[in-house]
Protein backbone atom coordinates (compact mmCIF):
# COMPACT_ATOMS: atom_id res chain seq x y z
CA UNK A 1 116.74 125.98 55.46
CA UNK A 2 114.60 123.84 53.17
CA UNK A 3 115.55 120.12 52.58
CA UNK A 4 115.68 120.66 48.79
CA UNK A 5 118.23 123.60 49.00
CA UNK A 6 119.95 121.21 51.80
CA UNK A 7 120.39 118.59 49.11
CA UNK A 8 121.06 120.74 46.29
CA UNK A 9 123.84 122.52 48.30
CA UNK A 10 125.39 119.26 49.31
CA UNK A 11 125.14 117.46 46.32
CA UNK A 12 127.30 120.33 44.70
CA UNK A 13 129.59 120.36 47.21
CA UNK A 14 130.00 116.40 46.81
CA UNK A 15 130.20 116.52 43.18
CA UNK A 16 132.89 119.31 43.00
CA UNK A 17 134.93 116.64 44.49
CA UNK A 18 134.20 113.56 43.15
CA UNK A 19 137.38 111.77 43.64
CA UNK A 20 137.48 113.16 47.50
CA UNK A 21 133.59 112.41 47.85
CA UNK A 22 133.99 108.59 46.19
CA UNK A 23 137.11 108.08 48.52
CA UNK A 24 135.31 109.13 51.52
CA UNK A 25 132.05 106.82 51.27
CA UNK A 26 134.55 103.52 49.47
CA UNK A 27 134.82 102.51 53.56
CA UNK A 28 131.10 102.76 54.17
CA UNK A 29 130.41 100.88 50.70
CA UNK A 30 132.81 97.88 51.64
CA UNK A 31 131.98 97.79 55.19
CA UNK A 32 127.63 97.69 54.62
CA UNK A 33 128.76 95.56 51.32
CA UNK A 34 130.77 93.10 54.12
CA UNK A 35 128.17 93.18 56.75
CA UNK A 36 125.65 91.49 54.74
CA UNK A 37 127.59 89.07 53.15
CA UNK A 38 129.17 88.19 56.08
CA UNK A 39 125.91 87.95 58.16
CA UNK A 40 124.32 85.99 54.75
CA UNK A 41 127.37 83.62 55.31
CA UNK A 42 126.15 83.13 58.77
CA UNK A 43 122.16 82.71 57.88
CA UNK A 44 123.29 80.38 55.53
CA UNK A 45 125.55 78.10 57.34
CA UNK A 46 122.87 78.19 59.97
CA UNK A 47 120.47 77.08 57.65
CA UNK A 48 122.34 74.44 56.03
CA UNK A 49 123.05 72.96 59.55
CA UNK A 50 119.09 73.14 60.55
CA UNK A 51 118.39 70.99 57.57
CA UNK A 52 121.25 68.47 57.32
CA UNK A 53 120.06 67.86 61.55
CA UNK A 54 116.17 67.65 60.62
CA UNK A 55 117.04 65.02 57.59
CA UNK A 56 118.42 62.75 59.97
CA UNK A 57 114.67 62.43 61.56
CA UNK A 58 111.79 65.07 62.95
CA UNK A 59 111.20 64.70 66.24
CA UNK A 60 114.15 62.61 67.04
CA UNK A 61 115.22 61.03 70.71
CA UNK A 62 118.47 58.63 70.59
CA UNK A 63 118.87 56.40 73.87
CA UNK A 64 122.84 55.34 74.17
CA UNK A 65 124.39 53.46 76.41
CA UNK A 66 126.37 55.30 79.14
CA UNK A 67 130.31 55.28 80.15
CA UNK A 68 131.35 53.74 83.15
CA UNK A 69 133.81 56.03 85.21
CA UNK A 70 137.21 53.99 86.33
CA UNK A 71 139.26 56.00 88.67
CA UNK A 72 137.85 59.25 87.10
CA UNK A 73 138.50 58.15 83.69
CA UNK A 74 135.35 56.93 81.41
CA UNK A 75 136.72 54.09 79.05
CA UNK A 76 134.08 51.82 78.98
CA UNK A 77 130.55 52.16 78.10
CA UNK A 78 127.47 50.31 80.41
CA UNK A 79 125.60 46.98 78.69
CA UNK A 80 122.33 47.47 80.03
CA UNK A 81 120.05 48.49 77.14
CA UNK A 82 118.15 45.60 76.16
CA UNK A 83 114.66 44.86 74.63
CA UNK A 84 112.85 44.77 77.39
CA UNK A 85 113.07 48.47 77.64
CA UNK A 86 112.18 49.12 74.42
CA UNK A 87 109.14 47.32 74.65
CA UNK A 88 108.62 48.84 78.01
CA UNK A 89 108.71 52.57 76.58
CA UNK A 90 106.42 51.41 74.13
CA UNK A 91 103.92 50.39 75.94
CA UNK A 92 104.21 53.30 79.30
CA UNK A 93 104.64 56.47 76.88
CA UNK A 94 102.46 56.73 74.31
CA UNK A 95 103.98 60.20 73.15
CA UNK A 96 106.11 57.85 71.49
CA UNK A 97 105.26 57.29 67.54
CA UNK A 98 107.93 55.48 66.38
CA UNK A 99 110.32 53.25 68.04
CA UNK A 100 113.20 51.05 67.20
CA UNK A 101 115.96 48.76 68.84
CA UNK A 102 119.38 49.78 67.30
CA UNK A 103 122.73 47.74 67.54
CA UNK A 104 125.82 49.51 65.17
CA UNK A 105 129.00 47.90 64.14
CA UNK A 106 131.42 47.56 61.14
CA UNK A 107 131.86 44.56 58.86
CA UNK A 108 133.65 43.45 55.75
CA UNK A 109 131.33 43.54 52.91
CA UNK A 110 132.44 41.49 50.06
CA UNK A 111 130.75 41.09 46.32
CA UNK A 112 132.59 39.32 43.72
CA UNK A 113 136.16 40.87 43.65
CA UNK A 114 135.22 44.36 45.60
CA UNK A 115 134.97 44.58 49.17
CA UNK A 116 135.16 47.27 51.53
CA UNK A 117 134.44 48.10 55.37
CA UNK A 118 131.05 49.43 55.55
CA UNK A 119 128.82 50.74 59.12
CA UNK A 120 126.34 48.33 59.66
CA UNK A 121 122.73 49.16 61.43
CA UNK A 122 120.84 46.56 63.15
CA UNK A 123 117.32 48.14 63.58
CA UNK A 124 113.23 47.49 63.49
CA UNK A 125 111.32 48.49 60.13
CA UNK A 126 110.16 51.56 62.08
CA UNK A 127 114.02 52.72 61.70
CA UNK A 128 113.36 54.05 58.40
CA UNK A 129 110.13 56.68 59.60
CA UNK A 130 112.64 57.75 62.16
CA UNK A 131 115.36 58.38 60.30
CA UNK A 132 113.66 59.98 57.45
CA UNK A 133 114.99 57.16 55.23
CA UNK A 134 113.10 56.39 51.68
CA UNK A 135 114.11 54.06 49.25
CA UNK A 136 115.03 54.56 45.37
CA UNK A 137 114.60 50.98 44.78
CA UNK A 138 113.22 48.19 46.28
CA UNK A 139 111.71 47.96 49.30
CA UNK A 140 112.51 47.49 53.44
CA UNK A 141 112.26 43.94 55.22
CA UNK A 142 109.26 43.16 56.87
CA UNK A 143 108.52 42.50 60.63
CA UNK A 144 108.24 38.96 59.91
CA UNK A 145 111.38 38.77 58.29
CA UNK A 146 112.81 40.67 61.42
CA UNK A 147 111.34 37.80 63.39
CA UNK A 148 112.46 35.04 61.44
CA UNK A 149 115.95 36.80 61.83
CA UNK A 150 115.99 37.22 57.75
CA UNK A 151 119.67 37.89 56.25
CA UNK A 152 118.11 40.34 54.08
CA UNK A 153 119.72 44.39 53.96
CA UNK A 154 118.91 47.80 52.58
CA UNK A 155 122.34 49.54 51.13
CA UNK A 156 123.18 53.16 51.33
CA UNK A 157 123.87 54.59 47.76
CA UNK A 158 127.54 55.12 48.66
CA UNK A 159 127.84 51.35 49.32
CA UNK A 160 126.06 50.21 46.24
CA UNK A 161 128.60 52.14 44.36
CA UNK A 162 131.40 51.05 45.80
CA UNK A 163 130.38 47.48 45.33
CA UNK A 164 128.06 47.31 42.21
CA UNK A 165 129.68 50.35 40.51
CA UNK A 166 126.88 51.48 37.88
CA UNK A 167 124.99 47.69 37.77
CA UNK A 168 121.44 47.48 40.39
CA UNK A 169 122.24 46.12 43.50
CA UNK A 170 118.54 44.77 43.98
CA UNK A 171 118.53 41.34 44.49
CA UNK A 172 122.67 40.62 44.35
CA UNK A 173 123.97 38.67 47.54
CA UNK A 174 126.60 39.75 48.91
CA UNK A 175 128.61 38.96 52.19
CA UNK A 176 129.12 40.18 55.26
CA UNK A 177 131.44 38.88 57.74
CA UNK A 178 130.89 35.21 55.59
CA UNK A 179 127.38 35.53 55.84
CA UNK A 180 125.38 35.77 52.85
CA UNK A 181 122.70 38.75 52.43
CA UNK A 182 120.20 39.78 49.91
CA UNK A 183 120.15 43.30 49.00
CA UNK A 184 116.03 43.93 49.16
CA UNK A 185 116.48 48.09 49.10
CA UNK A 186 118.11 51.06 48.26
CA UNK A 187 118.03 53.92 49.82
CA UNK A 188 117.71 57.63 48.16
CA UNK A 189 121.30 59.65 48.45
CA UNK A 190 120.97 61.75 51.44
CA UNK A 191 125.11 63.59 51.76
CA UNK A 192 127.70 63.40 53.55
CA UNK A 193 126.44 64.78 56.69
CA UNK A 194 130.06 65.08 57.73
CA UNK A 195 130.32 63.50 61.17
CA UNK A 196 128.37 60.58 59.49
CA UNK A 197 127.60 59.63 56.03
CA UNK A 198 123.63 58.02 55.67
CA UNK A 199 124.75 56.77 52.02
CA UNK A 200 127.18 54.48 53.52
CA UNK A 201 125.71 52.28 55.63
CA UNK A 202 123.99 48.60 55.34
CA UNK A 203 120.61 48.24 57.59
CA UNK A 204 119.59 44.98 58.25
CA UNK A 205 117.09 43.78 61.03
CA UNK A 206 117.97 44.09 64.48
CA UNK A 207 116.98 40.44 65.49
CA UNK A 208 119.67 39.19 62.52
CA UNK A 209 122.62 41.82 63.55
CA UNK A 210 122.54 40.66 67.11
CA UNK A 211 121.71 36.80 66.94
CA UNK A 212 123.48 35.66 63.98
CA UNK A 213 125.92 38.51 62.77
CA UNK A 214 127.51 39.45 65.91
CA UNK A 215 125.90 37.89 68.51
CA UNK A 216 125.08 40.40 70.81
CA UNK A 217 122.67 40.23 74.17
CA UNK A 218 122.60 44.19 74.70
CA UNK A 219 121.10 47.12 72.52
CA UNK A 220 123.81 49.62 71.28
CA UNK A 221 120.75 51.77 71.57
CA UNK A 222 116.83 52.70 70.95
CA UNK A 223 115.89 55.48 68.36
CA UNK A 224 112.52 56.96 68.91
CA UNK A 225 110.56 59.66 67.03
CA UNK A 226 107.54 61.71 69.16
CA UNK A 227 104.48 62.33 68.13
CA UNK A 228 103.81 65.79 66.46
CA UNK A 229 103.03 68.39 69.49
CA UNK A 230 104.15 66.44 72.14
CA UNK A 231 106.30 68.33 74.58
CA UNK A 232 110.04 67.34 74.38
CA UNK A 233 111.13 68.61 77.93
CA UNK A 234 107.78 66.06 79.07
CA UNK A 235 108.52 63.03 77.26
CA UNK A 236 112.03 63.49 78.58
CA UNK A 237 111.69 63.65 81.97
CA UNK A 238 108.97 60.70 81.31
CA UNK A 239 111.46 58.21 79.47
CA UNK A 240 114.16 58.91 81.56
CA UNK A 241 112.28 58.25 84.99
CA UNK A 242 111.42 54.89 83.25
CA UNK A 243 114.57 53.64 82.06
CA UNK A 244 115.78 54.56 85.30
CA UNK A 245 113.35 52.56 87.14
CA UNK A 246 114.06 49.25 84.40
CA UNK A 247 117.48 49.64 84.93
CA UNK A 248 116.65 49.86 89.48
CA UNK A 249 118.99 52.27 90.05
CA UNK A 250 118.85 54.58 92.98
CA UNK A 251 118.40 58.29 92.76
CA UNK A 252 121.82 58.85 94.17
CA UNK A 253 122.99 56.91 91.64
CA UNK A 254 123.53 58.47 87.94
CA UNK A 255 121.97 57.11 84.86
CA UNK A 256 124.04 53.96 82.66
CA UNK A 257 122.30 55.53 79.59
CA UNK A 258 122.44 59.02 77.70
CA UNK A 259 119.22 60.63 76.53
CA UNK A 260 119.46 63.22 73.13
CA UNK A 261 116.87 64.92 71.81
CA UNK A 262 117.21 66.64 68.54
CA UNK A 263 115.72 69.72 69.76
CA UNK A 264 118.49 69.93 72.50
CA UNK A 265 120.79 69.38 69.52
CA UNK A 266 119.19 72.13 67.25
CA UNK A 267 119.35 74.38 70.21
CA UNK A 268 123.06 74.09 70.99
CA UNK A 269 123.74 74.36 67.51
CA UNK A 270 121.44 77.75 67.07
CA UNK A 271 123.66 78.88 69.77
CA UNK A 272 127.16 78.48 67.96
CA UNK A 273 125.08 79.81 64.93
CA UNK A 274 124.17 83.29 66.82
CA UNK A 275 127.37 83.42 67.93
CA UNK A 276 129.11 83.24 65.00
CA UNK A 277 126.72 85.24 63.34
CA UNK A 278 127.51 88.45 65.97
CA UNK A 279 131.12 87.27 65.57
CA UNK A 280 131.20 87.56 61.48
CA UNK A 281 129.36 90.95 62.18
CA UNK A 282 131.09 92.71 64.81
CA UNK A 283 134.05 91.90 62.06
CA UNK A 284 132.61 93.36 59.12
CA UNK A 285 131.18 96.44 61.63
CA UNK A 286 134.86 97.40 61.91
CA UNK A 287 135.14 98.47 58.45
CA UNK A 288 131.87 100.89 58.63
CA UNK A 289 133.70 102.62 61.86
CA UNK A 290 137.03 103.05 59.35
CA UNK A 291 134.68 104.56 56.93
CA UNK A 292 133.00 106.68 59.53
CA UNK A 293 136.45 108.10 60.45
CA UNK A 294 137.46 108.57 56.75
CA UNK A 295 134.25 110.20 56.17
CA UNK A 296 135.01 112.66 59.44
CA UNK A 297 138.25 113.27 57.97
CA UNK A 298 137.05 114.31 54.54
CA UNK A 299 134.82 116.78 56.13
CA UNK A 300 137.12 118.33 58.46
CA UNK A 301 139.26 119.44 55.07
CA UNK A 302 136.03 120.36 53.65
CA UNK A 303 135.29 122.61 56.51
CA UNK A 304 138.94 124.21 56.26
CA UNK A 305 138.11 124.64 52.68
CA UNK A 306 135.04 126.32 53.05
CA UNK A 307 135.85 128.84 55.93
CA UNK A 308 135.36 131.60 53.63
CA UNK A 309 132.32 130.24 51.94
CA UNK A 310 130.72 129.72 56.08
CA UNK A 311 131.73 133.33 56.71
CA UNK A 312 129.88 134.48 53.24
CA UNK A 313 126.65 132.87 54.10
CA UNK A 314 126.74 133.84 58.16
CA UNK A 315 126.87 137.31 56.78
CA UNK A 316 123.85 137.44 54.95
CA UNK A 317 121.90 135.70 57.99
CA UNK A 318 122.50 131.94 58.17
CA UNK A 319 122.26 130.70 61.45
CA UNK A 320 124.98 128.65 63.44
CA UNK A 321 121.74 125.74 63.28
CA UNK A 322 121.62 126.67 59.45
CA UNK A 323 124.95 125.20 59.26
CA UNK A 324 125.46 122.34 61.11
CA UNK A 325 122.75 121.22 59.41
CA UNK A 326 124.68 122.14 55.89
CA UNK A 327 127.52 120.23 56.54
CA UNK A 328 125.66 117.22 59.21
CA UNK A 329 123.68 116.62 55.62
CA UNK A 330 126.38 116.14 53.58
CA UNK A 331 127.94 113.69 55.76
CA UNK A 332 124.68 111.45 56.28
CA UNK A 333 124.22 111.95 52.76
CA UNK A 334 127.85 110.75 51.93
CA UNK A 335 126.97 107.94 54.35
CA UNK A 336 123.82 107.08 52.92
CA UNK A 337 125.21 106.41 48.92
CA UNK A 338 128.03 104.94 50.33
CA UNK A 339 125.35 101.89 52.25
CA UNK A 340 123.23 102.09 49.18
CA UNK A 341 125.86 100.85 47.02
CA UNK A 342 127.01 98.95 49.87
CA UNK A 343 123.93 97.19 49.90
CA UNK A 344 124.07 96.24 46.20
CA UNK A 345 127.51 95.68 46.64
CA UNK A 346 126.56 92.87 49.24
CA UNK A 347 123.31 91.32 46.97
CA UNK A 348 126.44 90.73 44.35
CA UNK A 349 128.79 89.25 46.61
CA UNK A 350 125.61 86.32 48.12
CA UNK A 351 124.96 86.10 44.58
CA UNK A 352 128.24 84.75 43.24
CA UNK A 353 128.74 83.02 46.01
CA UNK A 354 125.53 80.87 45.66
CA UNK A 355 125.97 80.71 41.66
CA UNK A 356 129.72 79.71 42.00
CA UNK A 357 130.34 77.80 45.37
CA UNK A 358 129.54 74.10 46.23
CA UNK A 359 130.46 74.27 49.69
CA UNK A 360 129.12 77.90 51.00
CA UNK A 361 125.62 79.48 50.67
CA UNK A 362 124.09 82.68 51.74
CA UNK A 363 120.58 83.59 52.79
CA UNK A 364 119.78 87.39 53.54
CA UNK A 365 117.09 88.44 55.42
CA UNK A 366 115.63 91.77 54.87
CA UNK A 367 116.13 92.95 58.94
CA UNK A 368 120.24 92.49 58.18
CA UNK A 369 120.17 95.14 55.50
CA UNK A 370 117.94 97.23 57.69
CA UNK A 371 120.67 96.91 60.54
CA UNK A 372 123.74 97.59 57.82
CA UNK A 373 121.82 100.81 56.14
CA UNK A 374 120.65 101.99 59.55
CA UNK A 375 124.14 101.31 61.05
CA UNK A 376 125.80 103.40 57.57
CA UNK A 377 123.38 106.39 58.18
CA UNK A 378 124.38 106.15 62.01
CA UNK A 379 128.18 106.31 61.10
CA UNK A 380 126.99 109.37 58.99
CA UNK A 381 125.35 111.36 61.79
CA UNK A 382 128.02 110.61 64.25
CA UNK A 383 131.32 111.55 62.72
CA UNK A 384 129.53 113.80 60.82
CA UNK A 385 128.44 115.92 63.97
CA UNK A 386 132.03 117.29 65.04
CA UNK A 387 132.80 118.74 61.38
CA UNK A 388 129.48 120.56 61.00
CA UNK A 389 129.81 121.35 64.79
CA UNK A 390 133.07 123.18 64.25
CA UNK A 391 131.61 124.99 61.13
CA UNK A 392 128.87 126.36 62.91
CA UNK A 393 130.93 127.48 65.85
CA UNK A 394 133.39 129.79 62.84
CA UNK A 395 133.45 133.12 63.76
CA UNK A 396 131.94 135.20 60.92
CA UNK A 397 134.43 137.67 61.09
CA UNK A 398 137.61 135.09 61.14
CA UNK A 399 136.25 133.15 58.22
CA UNK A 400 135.80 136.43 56.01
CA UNK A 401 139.21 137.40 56.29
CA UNK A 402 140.22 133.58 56.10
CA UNK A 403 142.28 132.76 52.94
């Protein structure tokens, strides 16, 4: 049989029963409509993730003082990181582009009548290249103002707003802890990240957060950025034997420091993002298998219908192949408008999404509406195959005398 009197005969078969036919593909629309928006959802949140991670810094490592274990309970962290190491990884890795001593605590920051609690980052001028920090207004201290232990302090945007309102913080003093600063910068609003917020924050220089502000002898940390194409895993292994070695601790004995990288980070967070992306689609797949079953059911009644109509045309020579191919066309074809609208269908639901939502965004790639069409015509084949199956078996004799 032809394919254009294959389509011709199904599409009148379809279209003598609209209602029945629109029915039967409604599950395959709404499940390929569901699959991509649902695996858009997933792209999207993935993507969102990727970027608030890589505007915290490119090529990121964080060094962090390690717990100490008491009775198999870790309560305490180690208060071993000091300068010296920093200035030792300087100088023995030169994968290293960037580096910075980091000490973090809070403090009462007062201006005129408004005060509030506000984190406050102790760090070199390099801080700001690591962190992917840039300023609005103003400008960062200088190394020798971090020498001469200057009490001088960028201010998230966050913080100027809670303190200044709508005025320009740029050269107000304000205090913190009693001591009077000088607000020399302000840095460009960044978002709540969630588990920390960049615009709220005061960074001031390292030497003045632990000498004069909270008088501290140990690092809360060093931040370090790699150079572009070094190898992560390398400079890993490389930093940690060192540290190890300035800290003289055995190799039976584990490490008082933590090591991150942010590709370790982007990788464990790729890995929630795949597997909430298979979870999200494995949902939405269950409503293509409903429609598959509807669409079986549909043409199981069709095939009662048209017992007479398979006797009729196996009678004037069509072949048991002639019609399983008949009625296993009309159900891919059935399947195929239903993902075709589907897919439409699921463009409309990313697009009011994006347009209308502040806190969700979708980004579809053309291989998920390859999978959801693919998956519809699949449906199509395969619940289509026992209807057409059981019309080409019909006895030509039974169906003629079927009423």
């Amino acid at each position: 049989m032809l394919i254009w009197t294959l389509i011709k005969i199904s599409l009148k078969g379809l279209w003598a029963n609209k209602m029945r036919s629109f029915l039967a593909v409604l599950g395959i629309i709404i499940g390929v409509g569901a699959v991509i928006t649902m695996l858009a959802l997933a792209e999207g949140a993935k993507k969102e993730i990727t970027k608030k991670v890589s505007s915290l810094g490119s090529d990121l490592m964080v060094i962090r003082p390690g717990q100490k274990e008491n009775r198999g309970v870790r309560n305490e962290l180690f208060e071993t990181i000091s300068l010296k190491d920093a200035e030792t990884l300087l100088k023995k890795v030169p994968e290293i582009l960037h580096l910075s001593p980091v000490v973090r605590s809070g403090a009462q920051v007062k201006y005129l009548s408004s005060n509030t609690n506000v984190p406050v980052t102790g760090a070199a001028l390099t801080y700001f290249a690591i962190r992917n920090f840039t300023l609005q207004k103003g400008r960062a201290f200088s190394e020798p103002e971090t020498l001469q232990m200057a009490r001088v302090a960028v201010i998230g945007a966050q913080t100027a707003e809670d303190l200044f309102g709508k005025q320009d913080p740029i050269g107000k003093i304000i205090k913190v802890t009693g001591l009077n600063f000088k607000i020399i910068g302000l840095l460009e609003v960044k978002g709540d990240q969630g588990w920390y917020n960049p615009d709220n924050q005061l960074i001031i220089p390292y030497t003045t957060a632990m000498k004069r502000l909270f008088g501290l002898k140990h690092l809360g940390g060093i931040d370090l950025q790699l150079k572009k194409g070094v190898n992560p895993t390398l400079a890993e292994e490389k930093i940690n034997r060192i540290m190890r070695d300035q800290h003289r601790l055995p190799p039976e004995m584990p490490s008082d420091f933590t090591l991150q990288s942010q590709a370790e980070l982007l990788k464990a967070l790729n890995s929630v993002s795949m597997v909430l992306t298979m979870l999200l689609g494995g949902i939405a797949s269950i409503s293509l298998l409903v429609g598959g079953i509807g669409i079986m059911n549909i043409m199981l009644v069709t095939v009662t219908e048209r017992t007479r109509e398979i006797g009729i045309r196996k009678a004037l020579g069509a072949k048991n192949g002639d019609i399983l191919r008949q009625f296993l066309f009309e159900s891919i074809l059935l399947s195929l408008l239903g993902g075709g609208i589907g897919i439409g269908l699921g463009f409309l639901s990313c697009y009011l999404i994006n347009t209308f939502s502040t806190s969700m965004q979708t980004f579809n790639r053309p291989f998920y509406v390859f999978i959801a069409f693919s998956f519809s015509a699949a449906v199509g084949i395969f619940f289509g195959f026992y209807p057409a199956f059981r019309a080409a078996k019909q006895n030509p004799i039974d169906a003629l005398r079927y009423e």
